[in-house]
PDB file of N, CA and C in Angstrom:
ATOM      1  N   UNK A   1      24.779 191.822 158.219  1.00  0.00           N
ATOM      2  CA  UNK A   1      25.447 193.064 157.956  1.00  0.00           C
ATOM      3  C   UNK A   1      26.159 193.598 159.184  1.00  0.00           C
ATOM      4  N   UNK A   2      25.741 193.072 160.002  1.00  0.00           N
ATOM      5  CA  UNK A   2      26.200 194.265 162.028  1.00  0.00           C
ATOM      6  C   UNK A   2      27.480 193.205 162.034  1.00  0.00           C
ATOM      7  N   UNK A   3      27.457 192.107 161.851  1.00  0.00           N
ATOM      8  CA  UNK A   3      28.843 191.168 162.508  1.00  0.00           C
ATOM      9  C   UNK A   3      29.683 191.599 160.933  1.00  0.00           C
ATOM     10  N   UNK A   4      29.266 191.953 159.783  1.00  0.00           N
ATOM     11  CA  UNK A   4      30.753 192.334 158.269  1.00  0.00           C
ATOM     12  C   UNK A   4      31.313 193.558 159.246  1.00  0.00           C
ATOM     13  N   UNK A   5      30.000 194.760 159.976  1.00  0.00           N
ATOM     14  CA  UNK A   5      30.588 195.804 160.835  1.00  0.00           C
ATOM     15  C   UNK A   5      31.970 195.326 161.679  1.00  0.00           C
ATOM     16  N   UNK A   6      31.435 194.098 162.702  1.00  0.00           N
ATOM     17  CA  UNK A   6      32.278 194.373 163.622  1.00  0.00           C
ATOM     18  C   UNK A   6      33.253 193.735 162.976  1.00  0.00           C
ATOM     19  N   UNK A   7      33.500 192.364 161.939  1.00  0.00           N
ATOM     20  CA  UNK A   7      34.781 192.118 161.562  1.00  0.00           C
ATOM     21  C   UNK A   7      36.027 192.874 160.794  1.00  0.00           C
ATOM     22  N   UNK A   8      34.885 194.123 160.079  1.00  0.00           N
ATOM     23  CA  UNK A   8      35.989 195.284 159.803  1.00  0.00           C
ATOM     24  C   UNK A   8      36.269 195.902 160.837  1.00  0.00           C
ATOM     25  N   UNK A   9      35.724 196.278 161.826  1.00  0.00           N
ATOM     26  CA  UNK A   9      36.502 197.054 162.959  1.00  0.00           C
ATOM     27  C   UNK A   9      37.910 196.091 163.195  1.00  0.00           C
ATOM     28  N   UNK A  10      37.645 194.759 163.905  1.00  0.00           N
ATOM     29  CA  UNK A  10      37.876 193.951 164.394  1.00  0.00           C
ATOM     30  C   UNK A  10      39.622 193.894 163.558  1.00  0.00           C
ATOM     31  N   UNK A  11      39.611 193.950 162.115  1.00  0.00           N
ATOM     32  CA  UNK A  11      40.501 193.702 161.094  1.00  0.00           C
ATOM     33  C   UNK A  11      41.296 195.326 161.404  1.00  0.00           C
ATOM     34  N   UNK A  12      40.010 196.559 161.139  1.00  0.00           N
ATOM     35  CA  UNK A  12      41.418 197.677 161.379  1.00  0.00           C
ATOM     36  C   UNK A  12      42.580 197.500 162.695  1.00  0.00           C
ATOM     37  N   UNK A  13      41.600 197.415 164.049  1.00  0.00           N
ATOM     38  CA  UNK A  13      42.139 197.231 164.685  1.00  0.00           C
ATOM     39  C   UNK A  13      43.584 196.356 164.782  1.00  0.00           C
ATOM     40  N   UNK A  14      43.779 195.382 164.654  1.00  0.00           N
ATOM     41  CA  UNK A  14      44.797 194.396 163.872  1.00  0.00           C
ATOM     42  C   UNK A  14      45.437 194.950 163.123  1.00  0.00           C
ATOM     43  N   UNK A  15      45.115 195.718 162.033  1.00  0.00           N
ATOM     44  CA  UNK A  15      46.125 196.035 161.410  1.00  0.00           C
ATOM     45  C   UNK A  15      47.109 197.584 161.841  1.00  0.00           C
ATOM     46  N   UNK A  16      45.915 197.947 163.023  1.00  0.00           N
ATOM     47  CA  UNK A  16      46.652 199.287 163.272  1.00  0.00           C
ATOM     48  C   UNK A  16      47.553 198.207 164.839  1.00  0.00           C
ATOM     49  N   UNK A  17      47.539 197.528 165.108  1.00  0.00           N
ATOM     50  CA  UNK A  17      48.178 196.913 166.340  1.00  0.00           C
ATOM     51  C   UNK A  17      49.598 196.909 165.374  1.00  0.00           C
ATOM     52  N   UNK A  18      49.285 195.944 164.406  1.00  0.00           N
ATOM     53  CA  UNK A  18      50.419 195.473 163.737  1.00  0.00           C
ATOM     54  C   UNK A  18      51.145 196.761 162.686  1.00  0.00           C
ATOM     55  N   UNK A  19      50.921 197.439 162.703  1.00  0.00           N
ATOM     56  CA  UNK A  19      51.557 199.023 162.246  1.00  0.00           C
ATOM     57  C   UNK A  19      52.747 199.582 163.194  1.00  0.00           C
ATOM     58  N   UNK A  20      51.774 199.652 164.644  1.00  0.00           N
ATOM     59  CA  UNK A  20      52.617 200.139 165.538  1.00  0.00           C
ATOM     60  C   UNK A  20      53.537 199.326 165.936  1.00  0.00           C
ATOM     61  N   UNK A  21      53.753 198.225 165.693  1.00  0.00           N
ATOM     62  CA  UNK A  21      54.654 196.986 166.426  1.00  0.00           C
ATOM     63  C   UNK A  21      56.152 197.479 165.884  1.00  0.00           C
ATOM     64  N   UNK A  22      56.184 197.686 164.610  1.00  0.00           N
ATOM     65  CA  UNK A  22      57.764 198.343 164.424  1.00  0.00           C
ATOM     66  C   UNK A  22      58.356 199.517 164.423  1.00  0.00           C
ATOM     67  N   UNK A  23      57.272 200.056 164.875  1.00  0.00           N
ATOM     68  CA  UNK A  23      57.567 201.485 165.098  1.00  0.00           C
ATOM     69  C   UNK A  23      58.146 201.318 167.110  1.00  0.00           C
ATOM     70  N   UNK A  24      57.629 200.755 167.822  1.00  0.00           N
ATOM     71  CA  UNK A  24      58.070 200.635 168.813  1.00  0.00           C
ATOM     72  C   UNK A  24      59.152 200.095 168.707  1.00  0.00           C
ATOM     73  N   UNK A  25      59.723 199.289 168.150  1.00  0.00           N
ATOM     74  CA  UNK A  25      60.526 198.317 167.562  1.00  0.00           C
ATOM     75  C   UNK A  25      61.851 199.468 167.527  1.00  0.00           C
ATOM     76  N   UNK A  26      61.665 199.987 166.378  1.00  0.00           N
ATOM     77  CA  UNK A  26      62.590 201.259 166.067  1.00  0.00           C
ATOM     78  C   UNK A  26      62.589 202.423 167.383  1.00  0.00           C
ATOM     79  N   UNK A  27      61.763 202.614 167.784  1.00  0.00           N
ATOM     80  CA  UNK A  27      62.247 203.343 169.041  1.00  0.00           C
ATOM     81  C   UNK A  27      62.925 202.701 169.956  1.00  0.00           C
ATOM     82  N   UNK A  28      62.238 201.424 170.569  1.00  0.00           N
ATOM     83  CA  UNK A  28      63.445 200.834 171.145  1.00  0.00           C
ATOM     84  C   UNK A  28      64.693 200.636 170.999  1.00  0.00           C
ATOM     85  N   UNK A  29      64.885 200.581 169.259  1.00  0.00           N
ATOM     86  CA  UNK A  29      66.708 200.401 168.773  1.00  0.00           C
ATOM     87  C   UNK A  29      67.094 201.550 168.833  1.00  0.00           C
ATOM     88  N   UNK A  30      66.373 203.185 168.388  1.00  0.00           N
ATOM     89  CA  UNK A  30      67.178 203.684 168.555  1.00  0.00           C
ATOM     90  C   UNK A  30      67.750 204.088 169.858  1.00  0.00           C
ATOM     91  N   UNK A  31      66.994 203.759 170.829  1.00  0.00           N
ATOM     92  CA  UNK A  31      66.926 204.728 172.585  1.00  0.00           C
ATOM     93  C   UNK A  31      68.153 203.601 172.969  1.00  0.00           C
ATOM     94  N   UNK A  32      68.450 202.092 172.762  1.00  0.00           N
ATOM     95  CA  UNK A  32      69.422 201.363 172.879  1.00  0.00           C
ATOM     96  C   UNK A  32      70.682 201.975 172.606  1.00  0.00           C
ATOM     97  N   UNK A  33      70.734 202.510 170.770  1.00  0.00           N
ATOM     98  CA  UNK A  33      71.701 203.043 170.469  1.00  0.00           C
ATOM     99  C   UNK A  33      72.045 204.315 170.892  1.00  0.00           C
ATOM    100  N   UNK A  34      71.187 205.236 171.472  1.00  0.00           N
ATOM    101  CA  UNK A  34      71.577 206.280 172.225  1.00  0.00           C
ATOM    102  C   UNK A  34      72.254 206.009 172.909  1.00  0.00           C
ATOM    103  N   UNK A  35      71.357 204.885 173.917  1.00  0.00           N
ATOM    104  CA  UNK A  35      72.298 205.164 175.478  1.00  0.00           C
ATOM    105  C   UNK A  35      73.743 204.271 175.033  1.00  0.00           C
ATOM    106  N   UNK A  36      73.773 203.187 173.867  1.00  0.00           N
ATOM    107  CA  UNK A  36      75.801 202.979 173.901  1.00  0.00           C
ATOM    108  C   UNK A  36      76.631 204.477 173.332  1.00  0.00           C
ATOM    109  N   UNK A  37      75.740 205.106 172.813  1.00  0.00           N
ATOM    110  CA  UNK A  37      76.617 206.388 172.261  1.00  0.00           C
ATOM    111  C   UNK A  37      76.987 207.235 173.383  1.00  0.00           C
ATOM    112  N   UNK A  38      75.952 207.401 174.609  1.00  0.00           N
ATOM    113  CA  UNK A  38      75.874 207.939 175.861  1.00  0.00           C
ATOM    114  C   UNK A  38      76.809 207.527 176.995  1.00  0.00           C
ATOM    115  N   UNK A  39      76.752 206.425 177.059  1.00  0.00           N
ATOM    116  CA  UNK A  39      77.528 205.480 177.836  1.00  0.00           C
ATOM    117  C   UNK A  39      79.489 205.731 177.053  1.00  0.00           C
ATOM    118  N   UNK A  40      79.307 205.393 176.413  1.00  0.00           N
ATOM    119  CA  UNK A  40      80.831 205.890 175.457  1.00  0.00           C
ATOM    120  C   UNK A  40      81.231 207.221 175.773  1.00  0.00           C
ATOM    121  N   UNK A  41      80.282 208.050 175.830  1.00  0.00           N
ATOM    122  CA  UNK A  41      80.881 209.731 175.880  1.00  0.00           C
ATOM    123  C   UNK A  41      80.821 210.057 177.368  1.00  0.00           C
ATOM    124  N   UNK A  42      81.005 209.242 178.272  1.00  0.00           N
ATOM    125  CA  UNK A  42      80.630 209.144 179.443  1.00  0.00           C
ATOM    126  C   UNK A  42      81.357 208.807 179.951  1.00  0.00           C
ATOM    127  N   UNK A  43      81.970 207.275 179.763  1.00  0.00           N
ATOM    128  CA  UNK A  43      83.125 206.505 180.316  1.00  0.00           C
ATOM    129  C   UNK A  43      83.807 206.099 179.408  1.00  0.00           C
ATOM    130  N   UNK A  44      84.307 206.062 178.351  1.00  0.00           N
ATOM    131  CA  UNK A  44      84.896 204.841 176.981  1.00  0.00           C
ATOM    132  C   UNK A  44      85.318 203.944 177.573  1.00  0.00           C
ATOM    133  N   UNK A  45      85.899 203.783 178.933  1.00  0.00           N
ATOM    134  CA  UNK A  45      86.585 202.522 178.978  1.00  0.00           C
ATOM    135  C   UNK A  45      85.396 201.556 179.714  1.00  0.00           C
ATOM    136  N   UNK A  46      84.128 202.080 180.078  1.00  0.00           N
ATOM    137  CA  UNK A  46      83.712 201.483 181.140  1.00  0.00           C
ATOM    138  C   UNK A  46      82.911 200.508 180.337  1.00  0.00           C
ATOM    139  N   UNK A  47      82.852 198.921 181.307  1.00  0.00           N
ATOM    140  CA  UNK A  47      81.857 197.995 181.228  1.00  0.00           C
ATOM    141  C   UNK A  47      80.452 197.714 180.882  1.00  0.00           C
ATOM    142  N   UNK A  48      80.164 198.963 181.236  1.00  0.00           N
ATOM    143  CA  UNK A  48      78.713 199.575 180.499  1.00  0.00           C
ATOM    144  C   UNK A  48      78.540 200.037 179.493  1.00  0.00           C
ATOM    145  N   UNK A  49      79.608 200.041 178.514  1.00  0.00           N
ATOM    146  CA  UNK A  49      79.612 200.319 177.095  1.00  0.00           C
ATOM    147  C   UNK A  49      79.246 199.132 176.442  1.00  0.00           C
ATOM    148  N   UNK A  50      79.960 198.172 177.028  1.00  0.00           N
ATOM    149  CA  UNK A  50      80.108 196.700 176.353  1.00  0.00           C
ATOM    150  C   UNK A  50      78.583 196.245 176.877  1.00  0.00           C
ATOM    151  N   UNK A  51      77.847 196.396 177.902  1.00  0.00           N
ATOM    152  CA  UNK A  51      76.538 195.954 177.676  1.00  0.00           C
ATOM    153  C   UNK A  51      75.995 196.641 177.092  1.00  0.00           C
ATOM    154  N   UNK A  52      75.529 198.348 176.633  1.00  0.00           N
ATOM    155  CA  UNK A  52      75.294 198.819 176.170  1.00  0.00           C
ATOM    156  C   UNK A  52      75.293 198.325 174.855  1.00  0.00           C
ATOM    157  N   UNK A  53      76.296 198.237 174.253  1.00  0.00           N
ATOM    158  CA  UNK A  53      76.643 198.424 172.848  1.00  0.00           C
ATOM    159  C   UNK A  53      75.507 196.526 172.790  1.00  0.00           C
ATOM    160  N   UNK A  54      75.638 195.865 173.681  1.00  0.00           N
ATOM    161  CA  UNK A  54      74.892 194.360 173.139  1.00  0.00           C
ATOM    162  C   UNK A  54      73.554 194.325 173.286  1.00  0.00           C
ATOM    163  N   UNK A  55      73.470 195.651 174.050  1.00  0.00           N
ATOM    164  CA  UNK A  55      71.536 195.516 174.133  1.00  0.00           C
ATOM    165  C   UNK A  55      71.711 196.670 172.899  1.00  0.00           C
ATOM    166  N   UNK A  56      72.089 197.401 172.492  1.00  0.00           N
ATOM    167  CA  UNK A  56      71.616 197.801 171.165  1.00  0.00           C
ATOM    168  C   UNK A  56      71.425 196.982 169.740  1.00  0.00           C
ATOM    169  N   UNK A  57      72.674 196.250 170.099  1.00  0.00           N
ATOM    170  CA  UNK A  57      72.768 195.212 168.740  1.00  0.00           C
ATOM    171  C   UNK A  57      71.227 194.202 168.732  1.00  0.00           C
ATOM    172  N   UNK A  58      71.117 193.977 169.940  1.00  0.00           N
ATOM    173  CA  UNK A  58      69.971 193.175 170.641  1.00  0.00           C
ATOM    174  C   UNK A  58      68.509 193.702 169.910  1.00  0.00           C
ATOM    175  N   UNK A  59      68.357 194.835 169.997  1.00  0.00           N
ATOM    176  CA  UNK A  59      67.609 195.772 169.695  1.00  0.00           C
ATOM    177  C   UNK A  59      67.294 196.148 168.263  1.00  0.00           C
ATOM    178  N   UNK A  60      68.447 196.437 167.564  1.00  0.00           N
ATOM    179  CA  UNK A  60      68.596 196.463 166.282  1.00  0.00           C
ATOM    180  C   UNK A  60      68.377 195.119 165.491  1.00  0.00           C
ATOM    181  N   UNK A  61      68.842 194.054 166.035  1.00  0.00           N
ATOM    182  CA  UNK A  61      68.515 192.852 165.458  1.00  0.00           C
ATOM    183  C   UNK A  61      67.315 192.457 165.186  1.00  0.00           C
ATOM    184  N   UNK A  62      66.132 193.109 165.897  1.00  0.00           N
ATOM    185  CA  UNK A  62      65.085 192.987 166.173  1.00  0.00           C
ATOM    186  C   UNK A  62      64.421 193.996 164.564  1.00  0.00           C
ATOM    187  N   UNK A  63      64.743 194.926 164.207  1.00  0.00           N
ATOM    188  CA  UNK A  63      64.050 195.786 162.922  1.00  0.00           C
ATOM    189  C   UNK A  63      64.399 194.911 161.570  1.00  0.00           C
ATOM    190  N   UNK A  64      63.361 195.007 160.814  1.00  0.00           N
ATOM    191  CA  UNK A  64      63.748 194.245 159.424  1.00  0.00           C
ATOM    192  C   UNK A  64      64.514 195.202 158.279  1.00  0.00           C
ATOM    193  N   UNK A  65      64.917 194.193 157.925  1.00  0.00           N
ATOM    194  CA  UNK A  65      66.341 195.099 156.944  1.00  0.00           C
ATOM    195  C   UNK A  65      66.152 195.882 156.280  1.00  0.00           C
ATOM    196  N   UNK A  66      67.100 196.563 156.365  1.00  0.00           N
ATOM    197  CA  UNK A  66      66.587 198.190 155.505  1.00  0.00           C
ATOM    198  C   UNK A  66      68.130 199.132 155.571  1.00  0.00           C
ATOM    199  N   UNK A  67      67.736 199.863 155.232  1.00  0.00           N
ATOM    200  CA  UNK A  67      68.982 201.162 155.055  1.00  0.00           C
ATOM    201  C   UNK A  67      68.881 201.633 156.741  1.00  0.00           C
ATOM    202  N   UNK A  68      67.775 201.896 157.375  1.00  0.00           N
ATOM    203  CA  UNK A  68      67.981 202.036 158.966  1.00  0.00           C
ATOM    204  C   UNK A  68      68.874 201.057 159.678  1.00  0.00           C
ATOM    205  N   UNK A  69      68.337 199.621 159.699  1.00  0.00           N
ATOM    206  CA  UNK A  69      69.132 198.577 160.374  1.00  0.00           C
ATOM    207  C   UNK A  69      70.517 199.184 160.061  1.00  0.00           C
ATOM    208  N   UNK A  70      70.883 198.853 158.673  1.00  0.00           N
ATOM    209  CA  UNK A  70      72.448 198.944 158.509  1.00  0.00           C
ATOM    210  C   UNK A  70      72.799 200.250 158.961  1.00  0.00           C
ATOM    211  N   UNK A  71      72.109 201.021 159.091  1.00  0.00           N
ATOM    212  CA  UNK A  71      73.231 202.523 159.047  1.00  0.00           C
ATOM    213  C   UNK A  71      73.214 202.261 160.858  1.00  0.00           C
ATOM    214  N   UNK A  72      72.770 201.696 162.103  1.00  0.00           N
ATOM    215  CA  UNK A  72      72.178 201.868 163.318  1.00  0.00           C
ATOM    216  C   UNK A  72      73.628 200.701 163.527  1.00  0.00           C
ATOM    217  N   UNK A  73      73.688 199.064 162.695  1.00  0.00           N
ATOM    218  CA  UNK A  73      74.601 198.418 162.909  1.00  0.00           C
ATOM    219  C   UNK A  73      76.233 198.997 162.853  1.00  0.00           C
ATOM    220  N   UNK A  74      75.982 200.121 161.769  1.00  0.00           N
ATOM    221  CA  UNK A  74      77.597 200.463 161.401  1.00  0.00           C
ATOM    222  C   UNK A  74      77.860 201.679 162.415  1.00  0.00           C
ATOM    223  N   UNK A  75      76.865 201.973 163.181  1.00  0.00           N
ATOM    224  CA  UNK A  75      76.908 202.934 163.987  1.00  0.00           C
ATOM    225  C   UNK A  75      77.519 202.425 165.303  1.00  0.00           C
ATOM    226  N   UNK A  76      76.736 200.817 165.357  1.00  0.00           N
ATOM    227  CA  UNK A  76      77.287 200.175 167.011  1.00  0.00           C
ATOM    228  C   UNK A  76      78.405 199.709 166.551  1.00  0.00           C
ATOM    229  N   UNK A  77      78.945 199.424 165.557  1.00  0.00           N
ATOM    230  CA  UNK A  77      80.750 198.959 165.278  1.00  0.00           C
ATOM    231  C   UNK A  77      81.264 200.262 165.489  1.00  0.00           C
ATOM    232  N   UNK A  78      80.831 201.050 165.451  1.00  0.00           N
ATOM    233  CA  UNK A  78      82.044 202.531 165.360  1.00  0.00           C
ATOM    234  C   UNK A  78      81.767 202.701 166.804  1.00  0.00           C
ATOM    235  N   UNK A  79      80.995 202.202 167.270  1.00  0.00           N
ATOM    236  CA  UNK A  79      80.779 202.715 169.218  1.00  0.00           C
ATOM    237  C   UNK A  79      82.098 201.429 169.465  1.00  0.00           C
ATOM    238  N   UNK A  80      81.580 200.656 168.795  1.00  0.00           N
ATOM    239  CA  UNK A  80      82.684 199.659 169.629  1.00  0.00           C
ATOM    240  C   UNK A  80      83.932 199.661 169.260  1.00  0.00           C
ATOM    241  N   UNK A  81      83.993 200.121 168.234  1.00  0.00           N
ATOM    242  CA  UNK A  81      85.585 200.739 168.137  1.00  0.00           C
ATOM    243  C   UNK A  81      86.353 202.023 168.649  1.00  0.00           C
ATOM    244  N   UNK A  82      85.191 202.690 168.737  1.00  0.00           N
ATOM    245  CA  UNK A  82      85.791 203.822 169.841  1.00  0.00           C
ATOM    246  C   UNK A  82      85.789 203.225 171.219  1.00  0.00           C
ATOM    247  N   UNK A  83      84.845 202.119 171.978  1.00  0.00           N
ATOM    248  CA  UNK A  83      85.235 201.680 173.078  1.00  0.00           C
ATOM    249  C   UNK A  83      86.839 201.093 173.242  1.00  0.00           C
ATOM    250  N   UNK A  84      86.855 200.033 172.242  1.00  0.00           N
ATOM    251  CA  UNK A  84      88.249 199.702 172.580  1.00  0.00           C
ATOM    252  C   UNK A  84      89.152 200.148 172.323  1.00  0.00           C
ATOM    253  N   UNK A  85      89.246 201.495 171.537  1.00  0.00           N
ATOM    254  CA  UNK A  85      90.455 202.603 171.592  1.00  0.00           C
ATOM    255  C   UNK A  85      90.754 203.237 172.946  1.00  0.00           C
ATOM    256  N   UNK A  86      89.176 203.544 173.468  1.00  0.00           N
ATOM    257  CA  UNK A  86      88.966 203.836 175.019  1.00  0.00           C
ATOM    258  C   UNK A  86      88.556 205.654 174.390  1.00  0.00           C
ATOM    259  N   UNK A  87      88.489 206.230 173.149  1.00  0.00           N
ATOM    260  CA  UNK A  87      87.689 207.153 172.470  1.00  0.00           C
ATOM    261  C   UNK A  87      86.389 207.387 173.161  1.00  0.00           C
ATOM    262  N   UNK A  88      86.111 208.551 173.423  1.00  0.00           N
ATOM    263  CA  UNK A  88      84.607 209.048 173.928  1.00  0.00           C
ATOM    264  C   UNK A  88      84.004 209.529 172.332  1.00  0.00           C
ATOM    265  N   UNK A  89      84.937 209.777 171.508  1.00  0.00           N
ATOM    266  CA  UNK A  89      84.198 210.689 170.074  1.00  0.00           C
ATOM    267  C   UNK A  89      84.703 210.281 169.005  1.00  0.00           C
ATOM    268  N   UNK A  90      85.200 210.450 167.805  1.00  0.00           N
ATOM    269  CA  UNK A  90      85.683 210.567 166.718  1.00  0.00           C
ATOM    270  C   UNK A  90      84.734 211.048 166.020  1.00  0.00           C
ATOM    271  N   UNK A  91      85.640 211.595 164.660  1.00  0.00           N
ATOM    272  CA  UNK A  91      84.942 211.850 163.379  1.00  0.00           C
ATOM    273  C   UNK A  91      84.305 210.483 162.685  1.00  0.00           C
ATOM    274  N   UNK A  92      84.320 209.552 162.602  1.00  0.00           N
ATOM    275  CA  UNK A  92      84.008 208.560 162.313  1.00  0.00           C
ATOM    276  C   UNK A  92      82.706 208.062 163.134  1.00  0.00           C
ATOM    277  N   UNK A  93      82.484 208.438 164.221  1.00  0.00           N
ATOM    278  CA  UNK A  93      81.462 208.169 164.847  1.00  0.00           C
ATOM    279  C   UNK A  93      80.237 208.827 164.955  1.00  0.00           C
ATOM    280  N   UNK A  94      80.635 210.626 164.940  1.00  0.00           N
ATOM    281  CA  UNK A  94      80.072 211.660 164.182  1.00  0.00           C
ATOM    282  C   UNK A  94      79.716 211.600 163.289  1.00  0.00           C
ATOM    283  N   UNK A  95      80.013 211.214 161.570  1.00  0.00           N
ATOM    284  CA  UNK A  95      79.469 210.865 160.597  1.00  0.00           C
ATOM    285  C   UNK A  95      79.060 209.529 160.769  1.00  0.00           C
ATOM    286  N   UNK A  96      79.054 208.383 161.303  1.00  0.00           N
ATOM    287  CA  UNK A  96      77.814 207.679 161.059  1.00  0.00           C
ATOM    288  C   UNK A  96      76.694 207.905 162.284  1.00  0.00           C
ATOM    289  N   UNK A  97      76.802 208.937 163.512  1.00  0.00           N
ATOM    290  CA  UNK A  97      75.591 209.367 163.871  1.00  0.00           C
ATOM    291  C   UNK A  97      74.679 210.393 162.932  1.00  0.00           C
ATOM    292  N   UNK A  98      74.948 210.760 162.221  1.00  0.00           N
ATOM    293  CA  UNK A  98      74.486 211.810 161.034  1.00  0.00           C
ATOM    294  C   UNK A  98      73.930 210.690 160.290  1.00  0.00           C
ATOM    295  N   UNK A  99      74.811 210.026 159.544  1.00  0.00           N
ATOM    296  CA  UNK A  99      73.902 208.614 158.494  1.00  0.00           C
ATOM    297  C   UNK A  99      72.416 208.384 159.282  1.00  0.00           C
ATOM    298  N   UNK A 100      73.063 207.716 160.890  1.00  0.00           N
ATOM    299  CA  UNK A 100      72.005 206.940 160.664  1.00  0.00           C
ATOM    300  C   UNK A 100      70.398 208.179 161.309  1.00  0.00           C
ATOM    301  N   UNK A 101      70.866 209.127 161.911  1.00  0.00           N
ATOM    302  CA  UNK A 101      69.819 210.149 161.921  1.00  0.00           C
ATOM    303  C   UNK A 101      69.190 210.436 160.458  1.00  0.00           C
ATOM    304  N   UNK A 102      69.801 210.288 159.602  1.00  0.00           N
ATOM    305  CA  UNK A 102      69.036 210.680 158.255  1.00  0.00           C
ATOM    306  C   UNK A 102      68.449 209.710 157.684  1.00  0.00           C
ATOM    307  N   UNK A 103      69.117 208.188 158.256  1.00  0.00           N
ATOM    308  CA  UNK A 103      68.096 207.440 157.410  1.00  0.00           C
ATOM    309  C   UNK A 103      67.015 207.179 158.228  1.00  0.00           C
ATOM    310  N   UNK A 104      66.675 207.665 159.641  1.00  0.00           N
ATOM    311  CA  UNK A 104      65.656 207.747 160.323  1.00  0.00           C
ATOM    312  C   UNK A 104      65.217 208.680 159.511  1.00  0.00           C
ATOM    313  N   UNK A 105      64.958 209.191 159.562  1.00  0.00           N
ATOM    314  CA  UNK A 105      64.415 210.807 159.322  1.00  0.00           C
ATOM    315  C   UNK A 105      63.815 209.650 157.422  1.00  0.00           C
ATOM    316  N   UNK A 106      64.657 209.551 156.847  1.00  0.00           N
ATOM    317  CA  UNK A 106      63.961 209.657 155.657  1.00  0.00           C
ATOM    318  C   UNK A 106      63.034 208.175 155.320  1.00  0.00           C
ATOM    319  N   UNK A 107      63.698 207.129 156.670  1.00  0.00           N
ATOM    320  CA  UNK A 107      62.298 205.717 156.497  1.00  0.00           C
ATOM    321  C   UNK A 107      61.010 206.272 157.085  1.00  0.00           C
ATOM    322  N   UNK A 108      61.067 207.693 158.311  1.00  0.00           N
ATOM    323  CA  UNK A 108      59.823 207.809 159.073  1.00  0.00           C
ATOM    324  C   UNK A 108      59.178 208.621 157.974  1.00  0.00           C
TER     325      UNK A 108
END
């Protein structure tokens, strides 16, 4: 009966490891996608957008598919299209930072 104890501990544990794994996951993509949105409103033309914008994709590639991924991906195409306009903002970039804040908000 003491070792069924410790293999249920043993099992929550595990499963609360493996809970938190995409939740870090998603913080990491979004703090990626911050800083290319940051980096853009900062410099648009600068070189650090373009790494930016690939460690987000980097990042994002990493969450399993869902309405977050996509709304976070269509978010780093609109960064990168305001980079190579040389754009710090648009309306277009504004509404899909709104998307993808809401589909955070409504997967958490």
């Amino acid at each position: 009966m003491r070792m069924d104890g410790r293999i249920h501990q043993q099992g929550r544990a595990e499963r609360d490891r493996r809970a938190t794994a995409p939740d870090r996951e998603l913080r990491r993509a979004l703090r990626a996608v911050y800083f290319a949105v940051a980096a853009l409103r900062h410099a648009p033309r600068s070189p650090q957008v373009s790494r930016a914008i690939s460690e987000a994709s980097t990042a994002v590639a990493t969450l399993p598919g869902g309405f977050v991924a996509e709304a976070l991906y269509r978010l780093i195409g609109t960064i990168e299209d305001c980079h190579r306009a040389g754009t710090a903002n648009s309306t277009r970039l504004d509404e899909r930072w709104r998307t993808a804040t809401a589909a955070v908000r409504l997967a958490g």
